[in-house]
PDB file of N, CA and C in Angstrom:
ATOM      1  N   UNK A   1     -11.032 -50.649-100.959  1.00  0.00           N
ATOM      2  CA  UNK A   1     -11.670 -50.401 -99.687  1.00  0.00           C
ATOM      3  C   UNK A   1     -13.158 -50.723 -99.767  1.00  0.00           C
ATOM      4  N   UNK A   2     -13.715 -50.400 -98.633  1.00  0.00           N
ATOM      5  CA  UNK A   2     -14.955 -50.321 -98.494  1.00  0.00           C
ATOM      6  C   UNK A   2     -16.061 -49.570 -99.677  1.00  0.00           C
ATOM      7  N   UNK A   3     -17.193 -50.421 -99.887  1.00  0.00           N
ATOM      8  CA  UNK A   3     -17.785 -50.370-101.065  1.00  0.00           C
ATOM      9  C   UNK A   3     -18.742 -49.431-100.714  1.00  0.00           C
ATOM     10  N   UNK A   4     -18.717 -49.033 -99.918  1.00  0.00           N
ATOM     11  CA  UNK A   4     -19.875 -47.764 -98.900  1.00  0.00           C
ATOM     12  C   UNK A   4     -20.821 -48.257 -98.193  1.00  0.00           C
ATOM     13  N   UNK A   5     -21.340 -49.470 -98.987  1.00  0.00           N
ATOM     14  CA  UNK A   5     -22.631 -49.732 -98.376  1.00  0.00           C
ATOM     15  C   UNK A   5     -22.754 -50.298 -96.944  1.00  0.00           C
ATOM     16  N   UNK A   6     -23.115 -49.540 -95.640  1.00  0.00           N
ATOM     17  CA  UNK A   6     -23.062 -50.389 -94.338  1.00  0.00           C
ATOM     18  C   UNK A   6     -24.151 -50.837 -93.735  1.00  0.00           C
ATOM     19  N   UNK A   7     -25.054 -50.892 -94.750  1.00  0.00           N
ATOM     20  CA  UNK A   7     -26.011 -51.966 -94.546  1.00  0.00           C
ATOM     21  C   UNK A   7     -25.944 -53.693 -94.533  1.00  0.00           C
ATOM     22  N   UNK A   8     -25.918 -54.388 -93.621  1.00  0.00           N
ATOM     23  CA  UNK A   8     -25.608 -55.494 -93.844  1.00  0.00           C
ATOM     24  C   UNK A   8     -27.103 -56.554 -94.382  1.00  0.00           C
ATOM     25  N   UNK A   9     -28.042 -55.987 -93.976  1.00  0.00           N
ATOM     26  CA  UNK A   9     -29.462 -56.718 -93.942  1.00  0.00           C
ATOM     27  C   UNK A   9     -30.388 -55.628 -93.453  1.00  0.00           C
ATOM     28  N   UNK A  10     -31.547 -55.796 -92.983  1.00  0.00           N
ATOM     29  CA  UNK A  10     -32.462 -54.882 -92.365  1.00  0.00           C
ATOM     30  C   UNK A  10     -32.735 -55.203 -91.265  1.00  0.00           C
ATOM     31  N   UNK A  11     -32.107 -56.029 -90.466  1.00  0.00           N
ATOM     32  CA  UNK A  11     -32.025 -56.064 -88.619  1.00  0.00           C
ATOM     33  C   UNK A  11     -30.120 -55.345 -88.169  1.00  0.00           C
ATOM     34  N   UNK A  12     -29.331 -55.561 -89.358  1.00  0.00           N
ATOM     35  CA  UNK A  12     -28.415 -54.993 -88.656  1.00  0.00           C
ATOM     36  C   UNK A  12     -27.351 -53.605 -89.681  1.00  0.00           C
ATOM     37  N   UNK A  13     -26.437 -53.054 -88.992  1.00  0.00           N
ATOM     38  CA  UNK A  13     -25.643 -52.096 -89.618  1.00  0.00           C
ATOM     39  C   UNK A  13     -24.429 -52.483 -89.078  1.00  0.00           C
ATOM     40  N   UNK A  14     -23.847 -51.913 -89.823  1.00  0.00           N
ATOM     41  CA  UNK A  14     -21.989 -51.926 -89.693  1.00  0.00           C
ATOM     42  C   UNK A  14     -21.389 -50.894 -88.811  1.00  0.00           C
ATOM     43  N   UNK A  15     -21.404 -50.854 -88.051  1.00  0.00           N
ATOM     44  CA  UNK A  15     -20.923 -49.792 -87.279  1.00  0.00           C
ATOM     45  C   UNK A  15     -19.363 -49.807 -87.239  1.00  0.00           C
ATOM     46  N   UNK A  16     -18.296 -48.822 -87.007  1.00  0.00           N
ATOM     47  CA  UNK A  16     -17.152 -48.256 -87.244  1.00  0.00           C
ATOM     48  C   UNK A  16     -16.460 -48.166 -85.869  1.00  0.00           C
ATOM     49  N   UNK A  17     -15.430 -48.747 -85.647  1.00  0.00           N
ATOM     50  CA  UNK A  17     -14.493 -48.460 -84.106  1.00  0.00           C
ATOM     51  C   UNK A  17     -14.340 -46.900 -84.235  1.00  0.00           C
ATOM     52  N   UNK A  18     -15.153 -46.335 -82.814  1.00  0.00           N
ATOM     53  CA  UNK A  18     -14.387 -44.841 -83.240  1.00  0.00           C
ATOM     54  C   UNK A  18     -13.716 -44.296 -81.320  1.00  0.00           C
ATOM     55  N   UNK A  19     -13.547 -45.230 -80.882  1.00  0.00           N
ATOM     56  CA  UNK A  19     -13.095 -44.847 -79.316  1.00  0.00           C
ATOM     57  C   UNK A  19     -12.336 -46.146 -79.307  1.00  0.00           C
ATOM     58  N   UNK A  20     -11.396 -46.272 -78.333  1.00  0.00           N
ATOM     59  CA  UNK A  20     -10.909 -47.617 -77.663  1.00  0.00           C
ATOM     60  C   UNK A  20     -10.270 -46.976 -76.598  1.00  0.00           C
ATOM     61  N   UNK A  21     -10.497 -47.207 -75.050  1.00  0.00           N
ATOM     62  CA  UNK A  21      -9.688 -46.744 -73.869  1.00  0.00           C
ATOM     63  C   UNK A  21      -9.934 -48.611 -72.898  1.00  0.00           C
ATOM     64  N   UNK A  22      -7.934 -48.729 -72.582  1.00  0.00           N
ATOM     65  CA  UNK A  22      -8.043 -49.582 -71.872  1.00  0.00           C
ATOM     66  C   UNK A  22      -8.243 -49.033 -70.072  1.00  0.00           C
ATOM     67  N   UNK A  23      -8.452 -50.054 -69.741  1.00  0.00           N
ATOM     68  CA  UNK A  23      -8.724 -49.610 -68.267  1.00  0.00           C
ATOM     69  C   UNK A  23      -7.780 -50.042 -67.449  1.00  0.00           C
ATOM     70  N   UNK A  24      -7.582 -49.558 -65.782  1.00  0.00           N
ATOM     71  CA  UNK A  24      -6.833 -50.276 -64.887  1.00  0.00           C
ATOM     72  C   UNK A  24      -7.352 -51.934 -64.382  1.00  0.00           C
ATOM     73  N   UNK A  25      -8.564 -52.147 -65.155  1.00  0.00           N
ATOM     74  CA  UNK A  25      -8.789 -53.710 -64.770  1.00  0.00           C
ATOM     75  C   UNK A  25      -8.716 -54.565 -65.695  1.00  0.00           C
ATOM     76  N   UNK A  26      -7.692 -54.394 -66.911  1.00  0.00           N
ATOM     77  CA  UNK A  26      -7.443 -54.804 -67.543  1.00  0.00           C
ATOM     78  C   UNK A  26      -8.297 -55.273 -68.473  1.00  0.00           C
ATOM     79  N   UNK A  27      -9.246 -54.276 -69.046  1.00  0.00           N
ATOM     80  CA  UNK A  27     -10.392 -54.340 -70.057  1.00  0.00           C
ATOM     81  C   UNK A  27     -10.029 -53.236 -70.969  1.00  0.00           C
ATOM     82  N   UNK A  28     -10.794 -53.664 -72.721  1.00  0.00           N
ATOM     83  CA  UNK A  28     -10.565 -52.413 -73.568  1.00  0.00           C
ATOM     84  C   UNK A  28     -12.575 -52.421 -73.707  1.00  0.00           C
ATOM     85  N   UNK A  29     -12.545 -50.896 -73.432  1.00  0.00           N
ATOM     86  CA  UNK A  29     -14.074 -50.882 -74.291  1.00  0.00           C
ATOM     87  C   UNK A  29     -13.729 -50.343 -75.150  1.00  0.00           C
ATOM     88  N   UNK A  30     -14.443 -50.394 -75.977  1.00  0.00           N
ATOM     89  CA  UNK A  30     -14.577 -49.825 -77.582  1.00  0.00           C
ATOM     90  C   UNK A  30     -16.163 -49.696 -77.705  1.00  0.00           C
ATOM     91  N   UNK A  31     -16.193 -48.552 -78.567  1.00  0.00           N
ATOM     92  CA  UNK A  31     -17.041 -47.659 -78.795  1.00  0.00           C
ATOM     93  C   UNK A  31     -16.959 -47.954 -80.857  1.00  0.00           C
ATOM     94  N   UNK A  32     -18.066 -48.383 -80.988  1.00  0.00           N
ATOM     95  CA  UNK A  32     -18.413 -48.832 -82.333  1.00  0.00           C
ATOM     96  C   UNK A  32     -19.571 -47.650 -82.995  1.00  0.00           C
ATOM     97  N   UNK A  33     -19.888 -46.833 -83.925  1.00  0.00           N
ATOM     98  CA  UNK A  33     -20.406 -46.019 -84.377  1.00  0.00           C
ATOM     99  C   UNK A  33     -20.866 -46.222 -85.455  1.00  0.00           C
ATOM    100  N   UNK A  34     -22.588 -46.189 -85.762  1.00  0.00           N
ATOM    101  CA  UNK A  34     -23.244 -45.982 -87.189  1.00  0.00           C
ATOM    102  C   UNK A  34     -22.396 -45.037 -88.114  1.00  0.00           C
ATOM    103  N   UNK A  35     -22.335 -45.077 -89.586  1.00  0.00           N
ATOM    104  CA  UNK A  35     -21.874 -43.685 -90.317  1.00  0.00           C
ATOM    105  C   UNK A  35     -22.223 -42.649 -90.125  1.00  0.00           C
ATOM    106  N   UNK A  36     -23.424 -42.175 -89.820  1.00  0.00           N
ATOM    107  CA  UNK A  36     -23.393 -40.974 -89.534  1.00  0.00           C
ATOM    108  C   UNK A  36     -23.254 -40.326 -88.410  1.00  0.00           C
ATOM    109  N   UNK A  37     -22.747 -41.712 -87.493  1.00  0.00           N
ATOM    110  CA  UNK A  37     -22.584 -41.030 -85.869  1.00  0.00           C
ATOM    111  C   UNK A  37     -23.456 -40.851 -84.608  1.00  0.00           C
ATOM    112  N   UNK A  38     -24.536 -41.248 -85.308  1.00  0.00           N
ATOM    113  CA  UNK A  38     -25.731 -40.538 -84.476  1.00  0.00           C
ATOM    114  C   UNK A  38     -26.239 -41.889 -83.664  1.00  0.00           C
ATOM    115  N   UNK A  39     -25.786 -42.923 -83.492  1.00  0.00           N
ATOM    116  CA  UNK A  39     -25.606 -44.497 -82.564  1.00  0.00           C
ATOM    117  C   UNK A  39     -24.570 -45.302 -82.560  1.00  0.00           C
ATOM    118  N   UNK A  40     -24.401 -46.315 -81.733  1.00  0.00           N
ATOM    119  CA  UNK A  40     -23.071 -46.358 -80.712  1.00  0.00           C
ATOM    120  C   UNK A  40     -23.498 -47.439 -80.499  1.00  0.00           C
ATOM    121  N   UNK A  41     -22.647 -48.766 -80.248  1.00  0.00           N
ATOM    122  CA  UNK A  41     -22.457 -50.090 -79.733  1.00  0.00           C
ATOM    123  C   UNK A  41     -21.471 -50.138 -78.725  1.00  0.00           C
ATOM    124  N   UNK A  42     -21.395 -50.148 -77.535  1.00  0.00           N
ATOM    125  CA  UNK A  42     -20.349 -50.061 -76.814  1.00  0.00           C
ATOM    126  C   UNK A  42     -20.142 -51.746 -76.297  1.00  0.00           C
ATOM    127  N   UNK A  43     -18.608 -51.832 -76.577  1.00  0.00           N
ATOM    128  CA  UNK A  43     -18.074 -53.437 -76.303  1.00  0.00           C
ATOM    129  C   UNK A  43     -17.330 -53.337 -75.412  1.00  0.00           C
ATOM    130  N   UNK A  44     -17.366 -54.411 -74.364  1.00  0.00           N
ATOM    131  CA  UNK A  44     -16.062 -54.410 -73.324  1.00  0.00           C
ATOM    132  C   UNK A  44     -15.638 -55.647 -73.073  1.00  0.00           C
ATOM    133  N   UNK A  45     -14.139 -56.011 -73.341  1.00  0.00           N
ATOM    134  CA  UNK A  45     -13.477 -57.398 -73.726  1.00  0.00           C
ATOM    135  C   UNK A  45     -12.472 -57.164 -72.215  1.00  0.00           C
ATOM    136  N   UNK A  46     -12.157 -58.381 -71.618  1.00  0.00           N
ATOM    137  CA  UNK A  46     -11.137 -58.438 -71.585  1.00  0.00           C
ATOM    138  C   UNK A  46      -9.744 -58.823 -72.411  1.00  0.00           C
ATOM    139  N   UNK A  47      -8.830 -57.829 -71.620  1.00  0.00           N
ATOM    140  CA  UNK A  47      -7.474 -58.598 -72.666  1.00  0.00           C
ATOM    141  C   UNK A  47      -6.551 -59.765 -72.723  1.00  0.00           C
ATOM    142  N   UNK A  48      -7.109 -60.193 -71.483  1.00  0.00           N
ATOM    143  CA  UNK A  48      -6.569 -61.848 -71.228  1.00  0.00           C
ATOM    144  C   UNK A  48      -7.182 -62.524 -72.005  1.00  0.00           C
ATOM    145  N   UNK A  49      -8.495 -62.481 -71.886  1.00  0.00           N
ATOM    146  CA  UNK A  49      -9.354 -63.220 -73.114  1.00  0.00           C
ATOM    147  C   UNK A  49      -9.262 -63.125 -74.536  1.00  0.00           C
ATOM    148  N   UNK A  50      -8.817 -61.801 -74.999  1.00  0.00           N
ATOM    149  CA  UNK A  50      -8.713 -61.614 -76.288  1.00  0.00           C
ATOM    150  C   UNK A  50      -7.302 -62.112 -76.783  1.00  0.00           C
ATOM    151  N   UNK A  51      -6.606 -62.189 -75.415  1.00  0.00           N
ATOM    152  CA  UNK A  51      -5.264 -63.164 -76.149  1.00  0.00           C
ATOM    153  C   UNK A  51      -5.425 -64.374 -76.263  1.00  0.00           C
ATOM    154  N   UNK A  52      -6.067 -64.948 -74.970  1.00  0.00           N
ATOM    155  CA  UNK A  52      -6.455 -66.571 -74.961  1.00  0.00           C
ATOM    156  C   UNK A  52      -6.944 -67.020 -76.144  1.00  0.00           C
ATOM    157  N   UNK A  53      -7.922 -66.109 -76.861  1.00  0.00           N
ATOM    158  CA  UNK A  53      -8.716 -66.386 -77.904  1.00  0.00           C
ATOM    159  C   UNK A  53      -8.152 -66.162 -79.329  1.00  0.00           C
ATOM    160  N   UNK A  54      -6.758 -65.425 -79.209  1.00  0.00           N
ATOM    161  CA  UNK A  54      -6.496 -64.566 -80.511  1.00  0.00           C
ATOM    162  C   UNK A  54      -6.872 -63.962 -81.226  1.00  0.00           C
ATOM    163  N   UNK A  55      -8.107 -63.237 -80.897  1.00  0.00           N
ATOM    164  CA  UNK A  55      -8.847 -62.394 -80.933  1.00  0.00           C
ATOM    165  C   UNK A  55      -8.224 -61.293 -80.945  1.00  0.00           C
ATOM    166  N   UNK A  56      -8.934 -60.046 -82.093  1.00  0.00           N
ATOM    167  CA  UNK A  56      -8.187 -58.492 -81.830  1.00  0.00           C
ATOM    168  C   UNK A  56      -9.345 -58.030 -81.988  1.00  0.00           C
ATOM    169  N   UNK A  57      -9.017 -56.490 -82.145  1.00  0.00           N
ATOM    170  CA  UNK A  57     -10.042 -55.572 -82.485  1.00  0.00           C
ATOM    171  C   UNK A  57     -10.257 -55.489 -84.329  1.00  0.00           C
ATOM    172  N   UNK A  58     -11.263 -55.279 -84.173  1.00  0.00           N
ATOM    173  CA  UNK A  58     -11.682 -55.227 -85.838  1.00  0.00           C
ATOM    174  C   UNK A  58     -11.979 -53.608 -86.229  1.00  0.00           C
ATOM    175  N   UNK A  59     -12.039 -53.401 -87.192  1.00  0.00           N
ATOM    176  CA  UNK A  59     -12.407 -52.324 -87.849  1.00  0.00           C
ATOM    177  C   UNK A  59     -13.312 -51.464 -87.706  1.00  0.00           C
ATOM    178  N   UNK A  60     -14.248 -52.808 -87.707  1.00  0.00           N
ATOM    179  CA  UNK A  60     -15.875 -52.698 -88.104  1.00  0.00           C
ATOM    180  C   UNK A  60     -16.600 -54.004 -88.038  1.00  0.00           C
ATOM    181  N   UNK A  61     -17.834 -53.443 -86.991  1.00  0.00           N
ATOM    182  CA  UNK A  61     -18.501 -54.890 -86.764  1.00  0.00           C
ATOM    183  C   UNK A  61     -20.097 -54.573 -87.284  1.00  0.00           C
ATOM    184  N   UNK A  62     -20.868 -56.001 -87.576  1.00  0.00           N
ATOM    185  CA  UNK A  62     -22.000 -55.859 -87.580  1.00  0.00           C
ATOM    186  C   UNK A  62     -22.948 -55.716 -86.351  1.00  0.00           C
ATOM    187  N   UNK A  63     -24.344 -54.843 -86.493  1.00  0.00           N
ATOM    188  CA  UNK A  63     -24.492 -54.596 -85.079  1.00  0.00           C
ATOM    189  C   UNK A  63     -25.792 -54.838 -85.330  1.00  0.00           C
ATOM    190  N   UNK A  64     -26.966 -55.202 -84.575  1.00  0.00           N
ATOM    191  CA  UNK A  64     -28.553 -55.492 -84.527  1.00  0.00           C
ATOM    192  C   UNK A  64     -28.985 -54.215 -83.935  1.00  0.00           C
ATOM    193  N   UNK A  65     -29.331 -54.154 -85.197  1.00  0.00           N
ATOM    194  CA  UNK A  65     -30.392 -52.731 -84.874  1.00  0.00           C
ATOM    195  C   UNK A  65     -30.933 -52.266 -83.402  1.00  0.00           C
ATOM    196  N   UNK A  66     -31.131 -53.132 -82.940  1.00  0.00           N
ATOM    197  CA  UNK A  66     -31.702 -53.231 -81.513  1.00  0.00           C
ATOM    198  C   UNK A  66     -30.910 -53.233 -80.447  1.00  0.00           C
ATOM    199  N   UNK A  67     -29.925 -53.277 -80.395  1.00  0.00           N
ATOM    200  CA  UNK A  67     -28.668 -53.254 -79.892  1.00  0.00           C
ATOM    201  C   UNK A  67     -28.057 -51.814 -80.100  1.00  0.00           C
ATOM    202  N   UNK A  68     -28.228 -51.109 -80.709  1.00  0.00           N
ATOM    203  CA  UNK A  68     -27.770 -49.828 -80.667  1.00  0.00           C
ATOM    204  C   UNK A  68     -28.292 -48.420 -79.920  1.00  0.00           C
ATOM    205  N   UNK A  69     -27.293 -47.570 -79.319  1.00  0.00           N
ATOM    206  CA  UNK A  69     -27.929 -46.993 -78.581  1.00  0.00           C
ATOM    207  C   UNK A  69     -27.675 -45.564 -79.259  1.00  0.00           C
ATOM    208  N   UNK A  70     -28.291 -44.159 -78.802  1.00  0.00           N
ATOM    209  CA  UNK A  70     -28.743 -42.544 -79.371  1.00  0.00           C
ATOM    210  C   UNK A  70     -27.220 -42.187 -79.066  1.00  0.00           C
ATOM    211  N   UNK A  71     -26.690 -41.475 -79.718  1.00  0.00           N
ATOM    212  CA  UNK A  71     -25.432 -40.302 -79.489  1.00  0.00           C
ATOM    213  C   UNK A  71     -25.762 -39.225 -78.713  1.00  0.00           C
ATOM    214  N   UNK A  72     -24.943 -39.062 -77.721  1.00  0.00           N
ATOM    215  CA  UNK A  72     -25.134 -37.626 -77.343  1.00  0.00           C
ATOM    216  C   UNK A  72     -24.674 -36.834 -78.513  1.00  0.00           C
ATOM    217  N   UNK A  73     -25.200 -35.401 -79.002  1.00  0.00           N
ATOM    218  CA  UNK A  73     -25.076 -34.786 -80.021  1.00  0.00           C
ATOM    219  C   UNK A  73     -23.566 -34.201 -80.014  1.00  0.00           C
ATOM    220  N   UNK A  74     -23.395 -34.006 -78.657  1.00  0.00           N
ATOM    221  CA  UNK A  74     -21.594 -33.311 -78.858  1.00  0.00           C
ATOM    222  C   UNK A  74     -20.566 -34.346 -79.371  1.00  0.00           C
ATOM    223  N   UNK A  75     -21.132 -35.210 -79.278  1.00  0.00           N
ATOM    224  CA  UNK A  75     -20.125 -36.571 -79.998  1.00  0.00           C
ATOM    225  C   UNK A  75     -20.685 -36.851 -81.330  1.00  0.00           C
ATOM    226  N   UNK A  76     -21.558 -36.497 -81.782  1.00  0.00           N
ATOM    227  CA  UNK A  76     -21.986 -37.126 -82.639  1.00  0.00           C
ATOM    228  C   UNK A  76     -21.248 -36.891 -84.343  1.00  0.00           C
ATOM    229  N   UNK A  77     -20.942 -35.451 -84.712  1.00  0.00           N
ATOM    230  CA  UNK A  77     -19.796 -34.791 -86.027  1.00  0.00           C
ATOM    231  C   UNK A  77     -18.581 -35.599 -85.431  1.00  0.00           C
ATOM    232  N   UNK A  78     -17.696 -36.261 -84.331  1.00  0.00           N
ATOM    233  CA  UNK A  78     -16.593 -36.369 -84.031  1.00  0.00           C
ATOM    234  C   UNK A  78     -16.557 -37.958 -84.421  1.00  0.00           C
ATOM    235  N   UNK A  79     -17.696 -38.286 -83.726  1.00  0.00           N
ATOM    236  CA  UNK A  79     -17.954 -39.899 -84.565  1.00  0.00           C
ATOM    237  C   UNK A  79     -18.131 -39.880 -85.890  1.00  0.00           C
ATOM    238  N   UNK A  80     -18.989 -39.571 -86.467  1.00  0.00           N
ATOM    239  CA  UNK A  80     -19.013 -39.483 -88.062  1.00  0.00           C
ATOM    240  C   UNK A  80     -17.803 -39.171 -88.901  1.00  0.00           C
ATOM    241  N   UNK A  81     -17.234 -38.140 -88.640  1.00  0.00           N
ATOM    242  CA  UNK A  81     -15.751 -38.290 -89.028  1.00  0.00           C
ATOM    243  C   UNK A  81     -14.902 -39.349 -88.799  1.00  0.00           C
ATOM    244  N   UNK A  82     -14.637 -40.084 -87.496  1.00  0.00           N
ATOM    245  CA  UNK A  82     -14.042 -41.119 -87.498  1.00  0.00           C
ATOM    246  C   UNK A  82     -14.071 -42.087 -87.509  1.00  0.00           C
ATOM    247  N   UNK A  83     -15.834 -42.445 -88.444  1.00  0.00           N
ATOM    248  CA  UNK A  83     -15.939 -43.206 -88.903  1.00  0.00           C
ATOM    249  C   UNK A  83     -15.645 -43.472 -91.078  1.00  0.00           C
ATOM    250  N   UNK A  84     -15.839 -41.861 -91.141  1.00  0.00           N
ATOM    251  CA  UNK A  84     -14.976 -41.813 -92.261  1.00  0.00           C
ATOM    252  C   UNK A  84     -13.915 -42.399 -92.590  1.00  0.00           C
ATOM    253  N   UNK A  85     -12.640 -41.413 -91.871  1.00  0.00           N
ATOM    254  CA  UNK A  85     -11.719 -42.198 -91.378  1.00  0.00           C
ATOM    255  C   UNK A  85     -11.202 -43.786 -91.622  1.00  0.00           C
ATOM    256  N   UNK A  86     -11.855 -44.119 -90.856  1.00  0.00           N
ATOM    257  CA  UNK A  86     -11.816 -45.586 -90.564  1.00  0.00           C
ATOM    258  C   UNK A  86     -12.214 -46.400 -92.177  1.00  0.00           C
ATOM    259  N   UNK A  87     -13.052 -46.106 -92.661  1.00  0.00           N
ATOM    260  CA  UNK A  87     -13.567 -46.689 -93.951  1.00  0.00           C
ATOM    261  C   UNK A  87     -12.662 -46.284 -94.776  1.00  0.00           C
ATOM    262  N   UNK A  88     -12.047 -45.382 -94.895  1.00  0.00           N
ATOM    263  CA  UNK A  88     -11.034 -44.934 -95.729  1.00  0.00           C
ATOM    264  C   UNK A  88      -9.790 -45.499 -95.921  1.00  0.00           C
ATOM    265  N   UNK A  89      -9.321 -46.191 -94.773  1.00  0.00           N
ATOM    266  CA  UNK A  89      -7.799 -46.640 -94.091  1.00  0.00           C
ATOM    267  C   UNK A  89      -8.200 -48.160 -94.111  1.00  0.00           C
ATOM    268  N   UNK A  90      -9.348 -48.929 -93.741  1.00  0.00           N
ATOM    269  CA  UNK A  90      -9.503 -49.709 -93.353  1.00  0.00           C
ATOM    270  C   UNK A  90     -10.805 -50.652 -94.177  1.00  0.00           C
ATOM    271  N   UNK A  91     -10.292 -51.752 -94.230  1.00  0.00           N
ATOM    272  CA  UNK A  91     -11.632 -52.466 -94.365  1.00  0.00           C
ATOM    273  C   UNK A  91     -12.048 -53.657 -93.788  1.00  0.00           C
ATOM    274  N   UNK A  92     -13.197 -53.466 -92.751  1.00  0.00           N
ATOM    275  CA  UNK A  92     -13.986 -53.796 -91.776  1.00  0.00           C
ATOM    276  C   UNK A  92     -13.256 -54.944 -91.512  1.00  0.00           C
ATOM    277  N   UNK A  93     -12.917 -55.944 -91.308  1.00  0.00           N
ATOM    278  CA  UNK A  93     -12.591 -57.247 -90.946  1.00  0.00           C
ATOM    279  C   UNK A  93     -11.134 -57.105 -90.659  1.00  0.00           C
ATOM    280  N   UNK A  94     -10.450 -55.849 -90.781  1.00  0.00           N
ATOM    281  CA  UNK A  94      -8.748 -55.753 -90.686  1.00  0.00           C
ATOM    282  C   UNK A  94      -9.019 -55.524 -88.831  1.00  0.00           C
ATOM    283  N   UNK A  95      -7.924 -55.544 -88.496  1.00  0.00           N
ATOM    284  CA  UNK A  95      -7.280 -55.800 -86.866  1.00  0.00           C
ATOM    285  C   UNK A  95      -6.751 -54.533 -86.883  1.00  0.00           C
ATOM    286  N   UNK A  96      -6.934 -53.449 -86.015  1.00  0.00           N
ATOM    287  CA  UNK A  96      -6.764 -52.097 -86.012  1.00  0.00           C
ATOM    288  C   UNK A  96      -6.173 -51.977 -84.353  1.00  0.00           C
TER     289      UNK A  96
END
């Protein structure tokens, strides 16, 4: 598995899938999480596109620092755990 380190460089981090809800307009967002939970990348694909493309969901993506946004704190232990989780079961580039 994963070697711990989710530093990728010093503009970006690895953030962890820790949400996925599809919608009635036929979109998945996903909710991507720093390790300790405490920032969030939120992605929204369509799923026509992600078939057109053969494209899935990944594990774990790299994210630009700058691009990341604050946790609300009541989410924030629920993310960190499932970003545990996720590193545990998974390593980053697998289709989840």
């Amino acid at each position: 598995m994963d070697d711990g380190d989710d530093s990728t460089d010093d503009d970006t981090v690895r953030c962890w899938l820790v949400e996925r809800t599809y919608t009635d307009r036929g979109l998945v967002d996903m909710v991507y999480a720093t390790p300790d939970g405490s920032q969030l990348r939120r992605k929204q694909v369509s799923t026509t596109i992600m078939r057109q493309r053969g494209v899935g969901t990944t594990a774990a993506v790299d994210v630009d620092r700058d691009d990341l946004e604050p946790v609300d704190d009541e989410v924030r232990e629920r993310y960190a755990a499932e970003v545990e989780r996720m590193r545990e079961q998974y390593e980053p580039d697998d289709e989840v």
